[in-house]
C-alpha atoms as a PDB file:
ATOM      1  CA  UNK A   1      82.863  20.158 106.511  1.00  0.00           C
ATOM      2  CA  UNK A   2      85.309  18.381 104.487  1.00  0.00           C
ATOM      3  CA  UNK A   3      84.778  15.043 102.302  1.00  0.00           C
ATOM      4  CA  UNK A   4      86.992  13.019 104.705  1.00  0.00           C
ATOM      5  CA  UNK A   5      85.970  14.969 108.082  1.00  0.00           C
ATOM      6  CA  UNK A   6      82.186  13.756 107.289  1.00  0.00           C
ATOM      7  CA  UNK A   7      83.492   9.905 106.458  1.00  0.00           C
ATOM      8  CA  UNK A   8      85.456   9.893 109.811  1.00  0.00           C
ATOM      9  CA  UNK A   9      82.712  11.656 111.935  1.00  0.00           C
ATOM     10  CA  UNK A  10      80.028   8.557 110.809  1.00  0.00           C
ATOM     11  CA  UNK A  11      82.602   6.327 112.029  1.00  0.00           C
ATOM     12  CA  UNK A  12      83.253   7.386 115.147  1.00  0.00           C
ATOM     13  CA  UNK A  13      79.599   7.468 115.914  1.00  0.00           C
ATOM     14  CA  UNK A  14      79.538   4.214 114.065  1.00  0.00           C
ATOM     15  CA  UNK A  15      82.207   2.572 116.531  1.00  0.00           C
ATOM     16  CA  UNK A  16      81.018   3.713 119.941  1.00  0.00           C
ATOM     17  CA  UNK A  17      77.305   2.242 119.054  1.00  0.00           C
ATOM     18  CA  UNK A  18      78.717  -1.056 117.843  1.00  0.00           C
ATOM     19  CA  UNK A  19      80.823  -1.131 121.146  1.00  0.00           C
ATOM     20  CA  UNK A  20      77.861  -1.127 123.027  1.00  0.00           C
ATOM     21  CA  UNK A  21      75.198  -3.084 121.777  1.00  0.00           C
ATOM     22  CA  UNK A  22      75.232  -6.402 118.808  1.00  0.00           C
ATOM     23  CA  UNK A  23      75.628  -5.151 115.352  1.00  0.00           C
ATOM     24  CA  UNK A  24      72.320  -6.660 114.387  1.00  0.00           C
ATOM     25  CA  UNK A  25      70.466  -4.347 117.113  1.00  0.00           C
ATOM     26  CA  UNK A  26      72.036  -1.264 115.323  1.00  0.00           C
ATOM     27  CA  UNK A  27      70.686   1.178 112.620  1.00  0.00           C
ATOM     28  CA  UNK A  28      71.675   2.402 109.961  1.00  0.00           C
ATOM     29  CA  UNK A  29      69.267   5.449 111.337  1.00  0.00           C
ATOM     30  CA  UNK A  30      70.328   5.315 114.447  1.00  0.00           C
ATOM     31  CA  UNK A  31      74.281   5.882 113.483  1.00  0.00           C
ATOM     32  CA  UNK A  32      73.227   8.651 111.204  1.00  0.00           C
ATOM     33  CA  UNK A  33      71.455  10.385 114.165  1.00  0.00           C
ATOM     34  CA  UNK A  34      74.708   9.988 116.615  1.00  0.00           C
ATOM     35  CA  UNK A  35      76.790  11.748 113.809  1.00  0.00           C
ATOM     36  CA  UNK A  36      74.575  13.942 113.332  1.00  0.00           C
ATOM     37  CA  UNK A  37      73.860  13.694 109.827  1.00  0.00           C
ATOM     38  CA  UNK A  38      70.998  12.540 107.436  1.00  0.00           C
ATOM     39  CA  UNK A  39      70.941   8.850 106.017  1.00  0.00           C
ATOM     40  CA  UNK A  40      70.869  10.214 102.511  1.00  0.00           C
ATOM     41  CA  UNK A  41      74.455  11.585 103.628  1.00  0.00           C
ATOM     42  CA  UNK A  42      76.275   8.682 105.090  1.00  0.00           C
ATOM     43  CA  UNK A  43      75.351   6.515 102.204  1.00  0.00           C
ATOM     44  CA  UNK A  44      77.187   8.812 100.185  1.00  0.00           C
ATOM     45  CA  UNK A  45      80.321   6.910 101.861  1.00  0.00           C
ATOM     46  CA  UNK A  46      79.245   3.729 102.898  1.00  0.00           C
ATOM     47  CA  UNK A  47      76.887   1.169 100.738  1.00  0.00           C
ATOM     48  CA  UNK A  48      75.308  -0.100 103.703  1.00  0.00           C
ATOM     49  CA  UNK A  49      75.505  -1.165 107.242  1.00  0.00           C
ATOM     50  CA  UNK A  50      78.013  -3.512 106.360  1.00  0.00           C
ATOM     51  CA  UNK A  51      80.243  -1.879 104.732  1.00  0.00           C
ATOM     52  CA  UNK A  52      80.350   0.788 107.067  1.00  0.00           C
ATOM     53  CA  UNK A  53      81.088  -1.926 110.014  1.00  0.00           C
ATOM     54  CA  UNK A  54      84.133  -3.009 107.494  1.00  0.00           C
ATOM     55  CA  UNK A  55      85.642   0.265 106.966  1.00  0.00           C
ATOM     56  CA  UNK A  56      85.726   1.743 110.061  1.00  0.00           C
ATOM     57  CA  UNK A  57      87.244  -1.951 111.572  1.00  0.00           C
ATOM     58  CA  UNK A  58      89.887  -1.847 108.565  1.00  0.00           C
ATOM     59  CA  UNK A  59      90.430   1.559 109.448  1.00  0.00           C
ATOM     60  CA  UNK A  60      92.177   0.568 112.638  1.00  0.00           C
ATOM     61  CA  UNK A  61      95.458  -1.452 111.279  1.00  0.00           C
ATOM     62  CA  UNK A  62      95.774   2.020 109.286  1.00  0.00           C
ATOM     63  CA  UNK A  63      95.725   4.212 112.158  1.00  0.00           C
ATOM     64  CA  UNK A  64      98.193   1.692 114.500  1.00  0.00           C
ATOM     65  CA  UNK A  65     100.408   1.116 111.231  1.00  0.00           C
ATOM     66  CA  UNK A  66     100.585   5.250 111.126  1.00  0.00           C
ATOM     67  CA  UNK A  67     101.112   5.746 115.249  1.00  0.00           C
ATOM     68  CA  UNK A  68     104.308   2.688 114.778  1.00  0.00           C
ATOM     69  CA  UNK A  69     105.687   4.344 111.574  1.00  0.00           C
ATOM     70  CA  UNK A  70     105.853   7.939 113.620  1.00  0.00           C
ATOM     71  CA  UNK A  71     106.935   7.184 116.986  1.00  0.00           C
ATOM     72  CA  UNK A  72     109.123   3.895 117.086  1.00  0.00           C
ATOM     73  CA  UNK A  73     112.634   5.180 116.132  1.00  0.00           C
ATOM     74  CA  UNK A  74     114.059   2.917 113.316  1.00  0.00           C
ATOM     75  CA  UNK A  75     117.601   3.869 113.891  1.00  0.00           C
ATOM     76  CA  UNK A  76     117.301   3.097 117.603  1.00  0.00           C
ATOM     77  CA  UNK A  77     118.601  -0.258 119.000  1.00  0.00           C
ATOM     78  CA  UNK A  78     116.437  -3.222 118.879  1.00  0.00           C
ATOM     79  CA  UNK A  79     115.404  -3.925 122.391  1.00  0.00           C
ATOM     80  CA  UNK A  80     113.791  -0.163 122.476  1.00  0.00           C
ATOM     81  CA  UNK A  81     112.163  -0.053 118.808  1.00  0.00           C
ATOM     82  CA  UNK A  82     110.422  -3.314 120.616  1.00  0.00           C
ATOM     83  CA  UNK A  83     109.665  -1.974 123.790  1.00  0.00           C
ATOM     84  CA  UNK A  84     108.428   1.042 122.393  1.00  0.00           C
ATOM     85  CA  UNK A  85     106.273  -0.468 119.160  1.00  0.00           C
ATOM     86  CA  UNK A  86     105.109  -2.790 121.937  1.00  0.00           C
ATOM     87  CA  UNK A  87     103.379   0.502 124.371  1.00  0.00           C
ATOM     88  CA  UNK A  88     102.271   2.095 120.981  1.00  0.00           C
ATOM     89  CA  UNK A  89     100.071  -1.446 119.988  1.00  0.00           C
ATOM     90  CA  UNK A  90      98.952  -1.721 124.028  1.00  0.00           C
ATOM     91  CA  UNK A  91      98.045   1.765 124.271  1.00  0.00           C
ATOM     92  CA  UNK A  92      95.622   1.581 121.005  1.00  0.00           C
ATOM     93  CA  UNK A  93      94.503  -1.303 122.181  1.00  0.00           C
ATOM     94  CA  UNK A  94      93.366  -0.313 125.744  1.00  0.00           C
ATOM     95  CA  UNK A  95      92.251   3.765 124.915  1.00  0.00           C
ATOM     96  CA  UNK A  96      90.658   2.129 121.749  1.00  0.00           C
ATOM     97  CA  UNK A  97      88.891  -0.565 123.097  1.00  0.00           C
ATOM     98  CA  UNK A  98      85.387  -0.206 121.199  1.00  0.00           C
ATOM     99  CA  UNK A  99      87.355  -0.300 117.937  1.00  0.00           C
ATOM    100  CA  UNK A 100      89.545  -2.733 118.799  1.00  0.00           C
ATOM    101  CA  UNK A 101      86.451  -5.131 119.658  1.00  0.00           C
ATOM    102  CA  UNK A 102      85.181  -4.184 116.444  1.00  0.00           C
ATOM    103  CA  UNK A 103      88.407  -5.268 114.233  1.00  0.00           C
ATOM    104  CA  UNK A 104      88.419  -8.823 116.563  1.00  0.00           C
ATOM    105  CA  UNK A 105      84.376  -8.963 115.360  1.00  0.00           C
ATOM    106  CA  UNK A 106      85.121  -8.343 111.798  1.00  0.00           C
ATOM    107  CA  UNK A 107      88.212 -10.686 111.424  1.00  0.00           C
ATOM    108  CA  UNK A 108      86.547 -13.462 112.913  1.00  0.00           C
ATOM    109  CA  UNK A 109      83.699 -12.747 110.863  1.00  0.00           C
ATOM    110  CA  UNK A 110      85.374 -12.665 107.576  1.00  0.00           C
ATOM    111  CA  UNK A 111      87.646 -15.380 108.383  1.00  0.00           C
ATOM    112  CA  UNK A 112      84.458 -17.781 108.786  1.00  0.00           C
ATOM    113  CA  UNK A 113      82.274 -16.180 106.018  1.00  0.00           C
ATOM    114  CA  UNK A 114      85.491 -15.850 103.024  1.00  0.00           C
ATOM    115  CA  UNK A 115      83.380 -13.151 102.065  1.00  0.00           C
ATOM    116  CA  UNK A 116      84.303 -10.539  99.583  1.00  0.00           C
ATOM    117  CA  UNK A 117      85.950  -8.597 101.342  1.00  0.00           C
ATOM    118  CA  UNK A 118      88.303 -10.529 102.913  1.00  0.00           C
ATOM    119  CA  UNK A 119      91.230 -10.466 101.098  1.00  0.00           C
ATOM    120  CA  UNK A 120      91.110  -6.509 101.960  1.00  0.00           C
ATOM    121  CA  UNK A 121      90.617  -6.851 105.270  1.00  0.00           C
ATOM    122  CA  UNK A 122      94.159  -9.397 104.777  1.00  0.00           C
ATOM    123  CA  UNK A 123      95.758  -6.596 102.735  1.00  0.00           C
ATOM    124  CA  UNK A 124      94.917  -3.905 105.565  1.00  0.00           C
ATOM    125  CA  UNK A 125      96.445  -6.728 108.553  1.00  0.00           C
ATOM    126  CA  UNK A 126      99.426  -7.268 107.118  1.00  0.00           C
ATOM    127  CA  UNK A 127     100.755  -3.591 107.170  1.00  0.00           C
ATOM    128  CA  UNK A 128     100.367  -4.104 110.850  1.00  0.00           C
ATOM    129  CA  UNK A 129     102.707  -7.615 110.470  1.00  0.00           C
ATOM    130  CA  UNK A 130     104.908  -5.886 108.360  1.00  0.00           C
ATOM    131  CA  UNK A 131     105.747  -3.114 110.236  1.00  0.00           C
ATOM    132  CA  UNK A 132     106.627  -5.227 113.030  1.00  0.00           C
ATOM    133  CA  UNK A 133     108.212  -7.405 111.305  1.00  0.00           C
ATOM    134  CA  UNK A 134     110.764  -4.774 110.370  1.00  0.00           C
ATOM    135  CA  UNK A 135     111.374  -4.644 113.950  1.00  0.00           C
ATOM    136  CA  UNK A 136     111.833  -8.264 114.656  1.00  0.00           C
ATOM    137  CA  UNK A 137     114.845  -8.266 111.936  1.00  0.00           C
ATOM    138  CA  UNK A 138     116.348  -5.573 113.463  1.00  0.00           C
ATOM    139  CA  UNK A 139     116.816  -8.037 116.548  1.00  0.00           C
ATOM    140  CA  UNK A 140     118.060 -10.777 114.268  1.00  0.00           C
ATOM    141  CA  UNK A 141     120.629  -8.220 112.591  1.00  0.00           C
ATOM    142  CA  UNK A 142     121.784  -7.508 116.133  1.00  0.00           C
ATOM    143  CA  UNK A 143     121.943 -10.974 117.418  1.00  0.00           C
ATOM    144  CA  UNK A 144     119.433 -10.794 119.903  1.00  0.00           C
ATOM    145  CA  UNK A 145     116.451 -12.390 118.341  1.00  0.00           C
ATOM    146  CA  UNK A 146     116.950 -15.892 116.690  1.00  0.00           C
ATOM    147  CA  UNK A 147     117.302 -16.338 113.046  1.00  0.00           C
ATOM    148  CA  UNK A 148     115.757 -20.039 112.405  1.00  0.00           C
ATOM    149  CA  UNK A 149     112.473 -18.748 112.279  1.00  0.00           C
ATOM    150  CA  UNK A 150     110.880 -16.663 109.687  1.00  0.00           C
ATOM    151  CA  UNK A 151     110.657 -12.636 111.415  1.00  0.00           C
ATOM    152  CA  UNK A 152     107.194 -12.844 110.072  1.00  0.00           C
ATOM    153  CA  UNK A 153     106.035 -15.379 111.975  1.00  0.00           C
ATOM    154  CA  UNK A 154     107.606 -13.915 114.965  1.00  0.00           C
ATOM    155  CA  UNK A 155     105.517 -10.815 114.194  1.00  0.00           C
ATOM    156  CA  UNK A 156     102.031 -12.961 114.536  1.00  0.00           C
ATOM    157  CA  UNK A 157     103.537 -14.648 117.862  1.00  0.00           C
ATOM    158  CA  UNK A 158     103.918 -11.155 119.297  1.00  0.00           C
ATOM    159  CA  UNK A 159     101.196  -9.239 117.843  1.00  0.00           C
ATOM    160  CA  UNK A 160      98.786 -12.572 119.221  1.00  0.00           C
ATOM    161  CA  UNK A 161     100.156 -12.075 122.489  1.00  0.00           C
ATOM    162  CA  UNK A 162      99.489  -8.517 122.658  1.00  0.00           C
ATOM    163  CA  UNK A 163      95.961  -9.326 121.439  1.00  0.00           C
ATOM    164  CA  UNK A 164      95.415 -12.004 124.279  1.00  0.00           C
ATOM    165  CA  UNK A 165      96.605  -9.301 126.866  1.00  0.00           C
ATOM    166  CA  UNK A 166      94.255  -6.876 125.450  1.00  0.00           C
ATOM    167  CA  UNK A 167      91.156  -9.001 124.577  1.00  0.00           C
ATOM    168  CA  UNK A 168      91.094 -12.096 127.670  1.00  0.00           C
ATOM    169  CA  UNK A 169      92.912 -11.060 130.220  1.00  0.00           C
ATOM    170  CA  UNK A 170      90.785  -7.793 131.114  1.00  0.00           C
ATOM    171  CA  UNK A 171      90.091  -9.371 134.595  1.00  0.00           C
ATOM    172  CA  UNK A 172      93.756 -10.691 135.292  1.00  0.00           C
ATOM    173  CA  UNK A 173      95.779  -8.714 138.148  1.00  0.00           C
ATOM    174  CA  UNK A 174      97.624  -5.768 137.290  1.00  0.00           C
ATOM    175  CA  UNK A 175     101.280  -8.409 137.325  1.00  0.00           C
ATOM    176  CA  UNK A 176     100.134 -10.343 134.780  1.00  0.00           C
ATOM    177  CA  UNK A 177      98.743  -7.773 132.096  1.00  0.00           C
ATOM    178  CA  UNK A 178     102.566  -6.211 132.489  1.00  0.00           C
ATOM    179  CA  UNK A 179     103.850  -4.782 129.121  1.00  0.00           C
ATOM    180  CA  UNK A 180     107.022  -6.274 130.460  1.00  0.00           C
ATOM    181  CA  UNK A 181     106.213  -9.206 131.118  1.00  0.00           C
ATOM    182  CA  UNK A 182     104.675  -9.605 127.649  1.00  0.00           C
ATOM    183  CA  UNK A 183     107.914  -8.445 126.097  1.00  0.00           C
ATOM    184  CA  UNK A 184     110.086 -11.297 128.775  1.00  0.00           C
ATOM    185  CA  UNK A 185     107.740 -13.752 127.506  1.00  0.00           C
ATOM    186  CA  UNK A 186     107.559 -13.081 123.614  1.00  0.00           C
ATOM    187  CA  UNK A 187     111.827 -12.991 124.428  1.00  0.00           C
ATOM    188  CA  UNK A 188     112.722 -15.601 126.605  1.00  0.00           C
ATOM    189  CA  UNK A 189     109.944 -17.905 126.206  1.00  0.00           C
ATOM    190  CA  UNK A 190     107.866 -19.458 129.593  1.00  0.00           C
ATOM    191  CA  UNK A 191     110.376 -22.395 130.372  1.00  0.00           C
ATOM    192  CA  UNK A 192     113.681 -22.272 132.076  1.00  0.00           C
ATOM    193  CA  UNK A 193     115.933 -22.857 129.166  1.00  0.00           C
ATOM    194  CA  UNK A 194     117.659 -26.406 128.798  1.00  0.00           C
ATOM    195  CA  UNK A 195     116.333 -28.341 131.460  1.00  0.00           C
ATOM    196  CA  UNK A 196     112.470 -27.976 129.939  1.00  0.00           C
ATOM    197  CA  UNK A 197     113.442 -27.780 126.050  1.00  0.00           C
ATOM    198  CA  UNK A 198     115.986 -30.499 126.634  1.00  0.00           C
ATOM    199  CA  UNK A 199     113.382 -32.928 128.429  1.00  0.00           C
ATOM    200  CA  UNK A 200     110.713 -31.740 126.175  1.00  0.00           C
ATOM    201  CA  UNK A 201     112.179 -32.944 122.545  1.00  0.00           C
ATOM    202  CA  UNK A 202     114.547 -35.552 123.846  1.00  0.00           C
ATOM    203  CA  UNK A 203     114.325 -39.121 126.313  1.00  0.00           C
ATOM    204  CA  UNK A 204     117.666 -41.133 127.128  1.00  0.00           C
ATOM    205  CA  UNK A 205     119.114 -39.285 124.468  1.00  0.00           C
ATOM    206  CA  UNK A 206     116.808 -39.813 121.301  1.00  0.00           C
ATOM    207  CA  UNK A 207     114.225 -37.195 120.241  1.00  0.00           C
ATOM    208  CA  UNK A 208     111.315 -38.062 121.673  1.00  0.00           C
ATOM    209  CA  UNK A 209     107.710 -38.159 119.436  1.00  0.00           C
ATOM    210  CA  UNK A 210     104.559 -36.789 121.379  1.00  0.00           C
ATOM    211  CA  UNK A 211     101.994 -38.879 122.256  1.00  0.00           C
ATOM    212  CA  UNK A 212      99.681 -39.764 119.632  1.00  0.00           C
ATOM    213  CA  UNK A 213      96.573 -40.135 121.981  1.00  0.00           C
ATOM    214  CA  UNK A 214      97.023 -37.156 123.829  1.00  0.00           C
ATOM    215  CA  UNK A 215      96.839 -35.201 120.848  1.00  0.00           C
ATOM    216  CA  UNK A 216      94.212 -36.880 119.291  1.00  0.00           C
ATOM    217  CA  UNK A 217      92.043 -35.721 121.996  1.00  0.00           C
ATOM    218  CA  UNK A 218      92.740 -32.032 121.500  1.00  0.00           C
ATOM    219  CA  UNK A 219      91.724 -32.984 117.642  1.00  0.00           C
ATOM    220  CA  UNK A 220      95.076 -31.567 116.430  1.00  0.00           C
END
């Protein structure tokens, strides 16, 4: 079997165990044994438990970056390089679950930890925001997304959205998970135009600051 055959076959064993139990309750033994190979071999690609955990969680913005780079059309029109970019993410996402858990585990993880490999694991997200953010300013260039705000940070909005859908709203009705009505959402925003943003920012007139206390509370 090839070099890179073995490497992915210990991580696919490697993902469905830590979908299923705490990392700290799985072996280093016990994934060898699911692949199917001896210890002596995996450590031949992976230093140790760790580091296998890492790569085969970094290994999943490389695989979603690849599916949105080969099926979402970059000459087509905005509203269906969106739609479609959108379905690609969702579908990972939901067939995928056990490896998207374990990319949620391991950002969170390195995010509280700034451990060494943490700028990697930043290098490895933001293919994922880049690509769509290519997207996004394809919708500014066409006039349909707006232009005050940086496409990049449009790219986190959506791509948090997506990850919401996907990671708390497992038990929400079948309505509310819509792909559609993520996309309305991300588009149109929750409120009903003027009459909401208009009351929100303004009060006989004047902007209007928001209340100190009430946002002291949330600790913002």
């Amino acid at each position: 079997m090839a070099r890179e055959e073995r490497r992915r076959q210990i991580m696919r064993a490697a993902e469905n165990l830590f979908s299923s139990r705490r990392f700290h309750e799985i072996t280093t033994d016990e994934v060898a044994r699911v692949a199917g190979v001896g210890k002596g071999t995996m450590y031949r690609y992976f230093k140790d438990k760790d580091d296998l955990f890492f790569q085969t969680a970094m290994a999943g913005f490389d695989e979603l970056c690849a599916l949105l780079c080969q099926r979402v059309a970059q000459a087509a029109p905005f509203p269906e390089q969106l739609l479609s970019a959108c379905r690609e993410i969702v579908e990972f996402f939901d067939s995928r679950w056990q490896l998207f858990r374990m990319m949620q585990a391991e950002e969170f993880r390195l995010a509280v930890t700034k451990g060494a490999g943490y700028e990697r694991w930043m290098e490895h997200r933001k293919k994922l925001i880049v690509a769509v953010t290519q997207i996004i300013r394809c919708g500014v260039s066409e006039g349909q997304v707006r232009g005050d705000v940086p496409p990049e940070i449009l790219a986190n909005f959506l791509l948090g959205m997506l990850r919401t859908r996907a990671r708390d709203l497992e038990d929400a009705p079948a309505t509310v998970r819509r792909l559609e009505l993520v996309i309305d959402l991300f588009c149109r925003g929750a409120g009903k135009g003027e009459a909401v943003s208009g009351g929100l920012h303004r009060k006989n007139g004047r902007r209007a600051a928001p209340p100190r206390r009430a946002l002291s509370k949330r600790g913002v």
